[in-house]
Protein backbone atom coordinates (compact mmCIF):
# COMPACT_ATOMS: atom_id res chain seq x y z
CA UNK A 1 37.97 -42.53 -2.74
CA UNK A 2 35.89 -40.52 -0.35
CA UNK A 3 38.43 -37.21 -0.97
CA UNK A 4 37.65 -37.75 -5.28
CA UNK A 5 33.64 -37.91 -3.94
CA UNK A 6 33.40 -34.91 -2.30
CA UNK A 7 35.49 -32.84 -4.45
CA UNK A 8 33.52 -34.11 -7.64
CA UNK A 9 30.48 -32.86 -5.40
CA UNK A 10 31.87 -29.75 -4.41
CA UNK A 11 32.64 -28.68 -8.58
CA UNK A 12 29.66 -29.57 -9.23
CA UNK A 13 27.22 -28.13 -7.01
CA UNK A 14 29.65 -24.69 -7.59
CA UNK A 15 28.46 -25.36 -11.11
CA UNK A 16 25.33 -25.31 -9.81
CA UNK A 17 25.62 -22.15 -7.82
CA UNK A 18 26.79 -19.87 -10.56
CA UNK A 19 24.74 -20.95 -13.14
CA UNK A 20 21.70 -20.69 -10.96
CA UNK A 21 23.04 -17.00 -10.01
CA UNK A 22 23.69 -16.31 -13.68
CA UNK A 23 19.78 -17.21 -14.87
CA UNK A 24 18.30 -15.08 -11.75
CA UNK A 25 20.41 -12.19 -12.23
CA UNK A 26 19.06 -12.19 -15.96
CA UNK A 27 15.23 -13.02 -14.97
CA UNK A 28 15.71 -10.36 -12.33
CA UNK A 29 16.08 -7.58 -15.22
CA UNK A 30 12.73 -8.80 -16.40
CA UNK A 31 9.73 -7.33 -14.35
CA UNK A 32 7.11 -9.63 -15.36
CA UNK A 33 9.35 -13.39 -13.87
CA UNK A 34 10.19 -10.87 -11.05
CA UNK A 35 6.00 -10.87 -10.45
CA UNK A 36 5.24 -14.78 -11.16
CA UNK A 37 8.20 -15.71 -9.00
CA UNK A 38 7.33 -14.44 -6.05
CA UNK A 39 3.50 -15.43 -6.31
CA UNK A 40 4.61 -19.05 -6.85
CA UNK A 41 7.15 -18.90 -3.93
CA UNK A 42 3.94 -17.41 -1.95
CA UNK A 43 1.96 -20.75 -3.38
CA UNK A 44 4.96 -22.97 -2.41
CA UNK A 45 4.70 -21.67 1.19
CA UNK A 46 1.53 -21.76 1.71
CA UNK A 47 1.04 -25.20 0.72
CA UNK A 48 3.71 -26.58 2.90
CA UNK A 49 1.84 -24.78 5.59
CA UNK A 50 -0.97 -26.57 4.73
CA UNK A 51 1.08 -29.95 4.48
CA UNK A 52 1.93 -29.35 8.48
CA UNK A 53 -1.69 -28.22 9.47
CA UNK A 54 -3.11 -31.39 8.16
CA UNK A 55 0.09 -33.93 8.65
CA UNK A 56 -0.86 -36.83 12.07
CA UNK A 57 2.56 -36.51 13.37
């Protein structure tokens, strides 16, 4: 049971890897999602800086 798990898994998050490496090699062509991408990926990490400034832990 565990073997038919984890190759399920495995197809699918290979599924997963070339059709996410299919979209950004076409949105890479395109200058303007080239721009927005990276500012939101700035936004992303700067807000999980934030998120560990201010956590209690």
């Amino acid at each position: 049971m565990m073997a038919h798990v984890t190759f399920i898994s495995f197809l699918y998050q290979t599924g997963l890897v070339l059709g996410g490496n299919t979209v950004a090699s076409r949105l890479r062509a395109i200058p303007s999602v080239r721009w927005i991408a990276t500012r939101l990926a700035g936004i992303a990490l700067i807000g999980v800086a934030v998120k560990l400034v201010t956590s209690n832990s």
